[in-house]
Protein backbone atom coordinates (compact mmCIF):
# COMPACT_ATOMS: atom_id res chain seq x y z
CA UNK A 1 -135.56 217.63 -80.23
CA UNK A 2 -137.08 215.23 -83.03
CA UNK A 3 -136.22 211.46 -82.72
CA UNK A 4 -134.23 211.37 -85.94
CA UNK A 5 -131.57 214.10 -84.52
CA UNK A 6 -128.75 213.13 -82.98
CA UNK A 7 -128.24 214.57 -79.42
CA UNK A 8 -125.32 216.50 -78.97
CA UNK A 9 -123.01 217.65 -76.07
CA UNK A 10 -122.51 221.33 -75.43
CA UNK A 11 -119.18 221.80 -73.41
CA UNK A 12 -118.21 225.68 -72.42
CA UNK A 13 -114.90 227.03 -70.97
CA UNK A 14 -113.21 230.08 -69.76
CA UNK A 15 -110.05 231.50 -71.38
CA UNK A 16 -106.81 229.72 -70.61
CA UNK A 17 -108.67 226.42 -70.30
CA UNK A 18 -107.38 223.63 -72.97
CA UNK A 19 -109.95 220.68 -72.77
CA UNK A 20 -109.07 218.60 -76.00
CA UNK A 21 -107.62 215.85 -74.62
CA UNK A 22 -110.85 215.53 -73.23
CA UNK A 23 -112.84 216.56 -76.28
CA UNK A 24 -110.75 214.13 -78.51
CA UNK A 25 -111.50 211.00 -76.15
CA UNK A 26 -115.27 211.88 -75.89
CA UNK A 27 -114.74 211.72 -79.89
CA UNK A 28 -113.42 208.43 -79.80
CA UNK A 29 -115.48 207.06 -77.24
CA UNK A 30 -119.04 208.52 -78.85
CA UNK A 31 -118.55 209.44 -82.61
CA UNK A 32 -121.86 209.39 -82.83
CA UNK A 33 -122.52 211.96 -80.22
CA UNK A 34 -121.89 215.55 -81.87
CA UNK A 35 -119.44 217.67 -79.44
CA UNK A 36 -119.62 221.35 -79.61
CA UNK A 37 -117.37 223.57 -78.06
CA UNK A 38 -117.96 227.63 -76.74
CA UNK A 39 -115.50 229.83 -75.34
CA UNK A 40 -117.28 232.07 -72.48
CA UNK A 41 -115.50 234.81 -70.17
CA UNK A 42 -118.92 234.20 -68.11
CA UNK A 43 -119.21 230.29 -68.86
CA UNK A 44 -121.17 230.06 -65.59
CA UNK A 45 -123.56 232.24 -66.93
CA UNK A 46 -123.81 229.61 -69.84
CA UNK A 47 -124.05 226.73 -67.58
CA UNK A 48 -127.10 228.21 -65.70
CA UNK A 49 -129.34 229.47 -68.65
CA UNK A 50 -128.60 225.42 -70.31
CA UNK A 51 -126.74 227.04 -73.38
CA UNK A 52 -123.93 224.64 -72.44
CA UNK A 53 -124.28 221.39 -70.58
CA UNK A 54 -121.12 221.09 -68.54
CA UNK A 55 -118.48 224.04 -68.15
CA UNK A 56 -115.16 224.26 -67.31
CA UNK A 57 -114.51 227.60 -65.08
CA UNK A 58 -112.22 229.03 -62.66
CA UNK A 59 -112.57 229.00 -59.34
CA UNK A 60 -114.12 230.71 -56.87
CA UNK A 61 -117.54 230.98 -58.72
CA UNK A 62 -120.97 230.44 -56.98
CA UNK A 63 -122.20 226.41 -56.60
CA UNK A 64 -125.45 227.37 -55.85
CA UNK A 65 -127.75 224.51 -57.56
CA UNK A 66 -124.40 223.06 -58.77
CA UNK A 67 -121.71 219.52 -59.08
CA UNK A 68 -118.33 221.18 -59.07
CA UNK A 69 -115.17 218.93 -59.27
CA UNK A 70 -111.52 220.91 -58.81
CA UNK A 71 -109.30 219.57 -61.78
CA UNK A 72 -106.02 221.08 -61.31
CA UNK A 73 -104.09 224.10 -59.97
CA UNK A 74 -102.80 227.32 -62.45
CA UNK A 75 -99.42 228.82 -61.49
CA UNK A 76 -99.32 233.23 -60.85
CA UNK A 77 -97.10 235.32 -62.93
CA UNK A 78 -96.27 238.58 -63.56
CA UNK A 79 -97.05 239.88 -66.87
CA UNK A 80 -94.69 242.84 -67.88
CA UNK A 81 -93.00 244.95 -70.39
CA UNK A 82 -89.34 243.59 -71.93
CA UNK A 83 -88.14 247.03 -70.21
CA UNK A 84 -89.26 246.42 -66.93
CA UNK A 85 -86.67 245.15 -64.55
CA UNK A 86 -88.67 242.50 -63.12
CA UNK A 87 -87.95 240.39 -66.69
CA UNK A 88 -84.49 240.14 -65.06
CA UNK A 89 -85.80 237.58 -62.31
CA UNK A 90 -86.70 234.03 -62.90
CA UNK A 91 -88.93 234.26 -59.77
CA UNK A 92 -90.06 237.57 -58.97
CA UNK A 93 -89.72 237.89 -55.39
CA UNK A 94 -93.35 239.03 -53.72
CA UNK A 95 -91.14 242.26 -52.46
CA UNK A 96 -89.96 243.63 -55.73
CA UNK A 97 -93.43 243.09 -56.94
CA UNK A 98 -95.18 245.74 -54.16
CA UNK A 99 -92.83 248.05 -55.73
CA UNK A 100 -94.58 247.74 -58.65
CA UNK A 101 -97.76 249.46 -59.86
CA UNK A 102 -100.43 246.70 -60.17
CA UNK A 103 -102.94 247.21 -62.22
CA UNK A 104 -106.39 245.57 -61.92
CA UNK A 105 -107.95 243.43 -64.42
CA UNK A 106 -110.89 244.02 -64.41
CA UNK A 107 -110.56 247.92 -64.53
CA UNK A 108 -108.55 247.00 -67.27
CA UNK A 109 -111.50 245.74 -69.09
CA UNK A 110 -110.30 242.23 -68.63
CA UNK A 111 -107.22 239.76 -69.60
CA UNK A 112 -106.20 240.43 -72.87
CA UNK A 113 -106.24 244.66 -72.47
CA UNK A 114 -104.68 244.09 -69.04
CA UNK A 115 -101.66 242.46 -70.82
CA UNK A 116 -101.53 245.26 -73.27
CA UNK A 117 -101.64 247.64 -70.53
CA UNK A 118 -98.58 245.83 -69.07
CA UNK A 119 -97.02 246.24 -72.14
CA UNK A 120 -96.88 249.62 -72.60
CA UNK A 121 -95.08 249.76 -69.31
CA UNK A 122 -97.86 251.35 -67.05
CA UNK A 123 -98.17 248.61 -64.53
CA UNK A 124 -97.55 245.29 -64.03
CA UNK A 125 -100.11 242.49 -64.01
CA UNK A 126 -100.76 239.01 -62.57
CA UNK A 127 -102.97 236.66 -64.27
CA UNK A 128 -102.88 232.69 -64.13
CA UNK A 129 -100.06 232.09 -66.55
CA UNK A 130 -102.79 229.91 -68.84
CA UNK A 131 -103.82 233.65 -69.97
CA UNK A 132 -100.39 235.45 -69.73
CA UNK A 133 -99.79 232.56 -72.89
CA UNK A 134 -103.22 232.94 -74.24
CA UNK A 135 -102.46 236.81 -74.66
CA UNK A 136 -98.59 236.78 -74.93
CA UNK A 137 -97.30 239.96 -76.89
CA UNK A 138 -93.83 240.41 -78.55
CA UNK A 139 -93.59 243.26 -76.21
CA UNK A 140 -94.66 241.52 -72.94
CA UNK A 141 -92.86 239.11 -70.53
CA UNK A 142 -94.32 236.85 -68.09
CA UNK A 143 -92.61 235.59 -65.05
CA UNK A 144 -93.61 233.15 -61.89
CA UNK A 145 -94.46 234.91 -58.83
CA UNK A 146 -93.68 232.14 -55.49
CA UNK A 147 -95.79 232.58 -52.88
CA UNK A 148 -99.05 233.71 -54.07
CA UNK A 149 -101.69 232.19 -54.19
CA UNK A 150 -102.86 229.66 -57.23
CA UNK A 151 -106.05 229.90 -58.64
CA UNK A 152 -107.78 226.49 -59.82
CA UNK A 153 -109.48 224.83 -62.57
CA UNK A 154 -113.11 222.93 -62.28
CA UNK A 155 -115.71 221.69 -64.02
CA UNK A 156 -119.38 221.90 -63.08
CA UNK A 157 -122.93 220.32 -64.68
CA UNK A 158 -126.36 221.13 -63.00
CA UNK A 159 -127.58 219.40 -60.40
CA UNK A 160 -130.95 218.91 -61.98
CA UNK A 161 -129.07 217.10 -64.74
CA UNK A 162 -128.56 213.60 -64.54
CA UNK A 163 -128.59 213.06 -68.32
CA UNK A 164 -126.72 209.64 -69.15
CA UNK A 165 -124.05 212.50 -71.38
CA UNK A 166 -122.59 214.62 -69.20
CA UNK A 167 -121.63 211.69 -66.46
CA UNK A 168 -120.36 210.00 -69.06
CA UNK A 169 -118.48 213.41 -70.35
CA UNK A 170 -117.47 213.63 -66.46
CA UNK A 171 -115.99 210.16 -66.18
CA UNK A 172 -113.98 210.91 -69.22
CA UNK A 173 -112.65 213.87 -67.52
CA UNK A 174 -111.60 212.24 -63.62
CA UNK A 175 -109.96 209.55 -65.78
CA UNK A 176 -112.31 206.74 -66.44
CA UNK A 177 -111.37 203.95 -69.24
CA UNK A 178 -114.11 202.84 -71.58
CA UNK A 179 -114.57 199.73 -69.96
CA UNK A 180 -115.30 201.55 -66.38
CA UNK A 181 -118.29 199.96 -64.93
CA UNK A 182 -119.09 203.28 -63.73
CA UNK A 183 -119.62 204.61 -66.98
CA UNK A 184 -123.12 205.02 -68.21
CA UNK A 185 -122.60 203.10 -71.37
CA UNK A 186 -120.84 199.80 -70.05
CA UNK A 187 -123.92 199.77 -67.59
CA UNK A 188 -125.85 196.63 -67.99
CA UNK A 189 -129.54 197.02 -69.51
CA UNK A 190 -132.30 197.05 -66.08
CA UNK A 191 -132.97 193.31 -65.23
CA UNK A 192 -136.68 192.33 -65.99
CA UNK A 193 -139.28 192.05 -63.18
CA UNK A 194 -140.77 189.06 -62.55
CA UNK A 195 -144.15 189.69 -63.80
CA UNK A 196 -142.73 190.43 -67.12
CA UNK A 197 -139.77 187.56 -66.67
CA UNK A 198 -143.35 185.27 -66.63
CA UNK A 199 -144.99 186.97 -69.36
CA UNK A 200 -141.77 186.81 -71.82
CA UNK A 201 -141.84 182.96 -70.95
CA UNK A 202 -145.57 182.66 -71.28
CA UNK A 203 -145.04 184.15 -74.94
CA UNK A 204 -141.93 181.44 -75.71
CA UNK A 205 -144.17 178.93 -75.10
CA UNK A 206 -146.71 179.86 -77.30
CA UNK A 207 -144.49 179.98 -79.77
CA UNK A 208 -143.11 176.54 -79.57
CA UNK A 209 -146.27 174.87 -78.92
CA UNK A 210 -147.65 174.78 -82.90
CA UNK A 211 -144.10 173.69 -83.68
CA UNK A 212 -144.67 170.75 -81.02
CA UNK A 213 -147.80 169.95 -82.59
CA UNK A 214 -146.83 169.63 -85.79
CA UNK A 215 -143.71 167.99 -84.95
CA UNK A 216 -146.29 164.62 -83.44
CA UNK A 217 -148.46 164.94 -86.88
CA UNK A 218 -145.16 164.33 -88.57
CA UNK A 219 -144.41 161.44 -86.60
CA UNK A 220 -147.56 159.36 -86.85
CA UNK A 221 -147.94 156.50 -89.56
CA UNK A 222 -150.93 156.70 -92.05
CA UNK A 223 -154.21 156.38 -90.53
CA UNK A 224 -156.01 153.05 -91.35
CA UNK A 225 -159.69 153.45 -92.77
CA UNK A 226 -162.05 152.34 -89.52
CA UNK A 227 -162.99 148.68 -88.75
CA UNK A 228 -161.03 147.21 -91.64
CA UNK A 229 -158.34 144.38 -90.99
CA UNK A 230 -155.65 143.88 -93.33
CA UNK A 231 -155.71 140.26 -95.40
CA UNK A 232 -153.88 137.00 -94.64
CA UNK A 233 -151.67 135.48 -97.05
């Protein structure tokens, strides 16, 4: 990238994920650090080709060659049609949902048909309920299912990336304030060695030494011409 760009921060997510509070405190930290922002269904896939430079996916996914930090936890639901009798529940007991035809999502074709499957009244579906509200339909209910299992939320950079961005982008997201020392940009600048601690002071001292000099011209007396003596009254 040419010097006079500015660098800029490539963040990717799967759907369901909601990173601006994140996003807007990067932007108020580091205006001058463009943000962009890419939705992926695959944003592992993104991660590992360098498209984006930290993701935020759903686990399990492969960490092979990756930092992967669990954020939080997404609660199951059932995603049905208004007519099913499952919308009655609150909690749809784990029994009355084995009665149920389940359909599978990815057979589907993925989240958003799966829903509209449900819809229709063929099947039921469970999804995290991040993507039962990303995809809600007039036509669809969602409800919590207890007792299975949650899936969880992470975010992962490249190992081979230790780019003074993306830790700072990952402090921002386990919490950090601005003025965290372990922030990359409230580190202090590397000390000086001391071969160039000597040279720097070598180099002051050159500097002051003509001012010196003509500092003791300045404070000498007119010169008096040779082997003169000045007259008696």
């Amino acid at each position: 990238m040419p010097a006079d760009q500015p660098r800029t921060l490539s963040v990717g997510f799967v759907p369901g994920v909601t990173p601006g509070k994140w996003v807007a405190r990067w932007r108020e930290r580091h205006p001058e650090i463009p943000l962009e922002l890419h939705q992926h269904d695959d944003a592992l896939a993104a991660l590992r080709d360098a498209s984006d430079d930290v993701v935020f996916v759903r686990l399990p996914v492969d960490r092979a060659g990756l930092h992967l930090i669990p954020l939080y936890e997404e609660q199951p639901v059932a995603v049905m049609s208004r007519e099913n009798e499952l919308s009655l529940y609150e909690d749809v007991p784990l029994e009355e949902l084995g009665r149920e035809t389940l359909l599978d999502v990815v057979g589907c074709g993925g989240p958003k048909t799966a829903v509209e499957v449900a819809a229709s009244g063929a099947g039921v579906v469970v999804l995290p309920m991040s993507l039962a509200r990303l995809y809600a339909r007039k036509d669809a209910v969602h409800r919590p299912v207890p007792g299975l299992p949650v899936t969880t939320i992470g975010i992962a950079w490249r190992m081979d990336d230790e780019s003074d961005d993306v830790e700072e982008f990952i402090g921002i997201v386990r919490g950090r304030t601005a003025q965290s020392s372990r922030q990359p940009s409230q580190r202090e600048a590397p000390k000086k060695s001391a071969s160039q601690k000597a040279a720097a002071k070598k180099a002051g001292a050159a500097k002051q030494q003509p001012a010196k000099q003509q500092g003791k011209q300045q404070g000498k007396g007119p010169a008096r011409p040779s082997g003169t003596r000045g007259k008696r009254r």
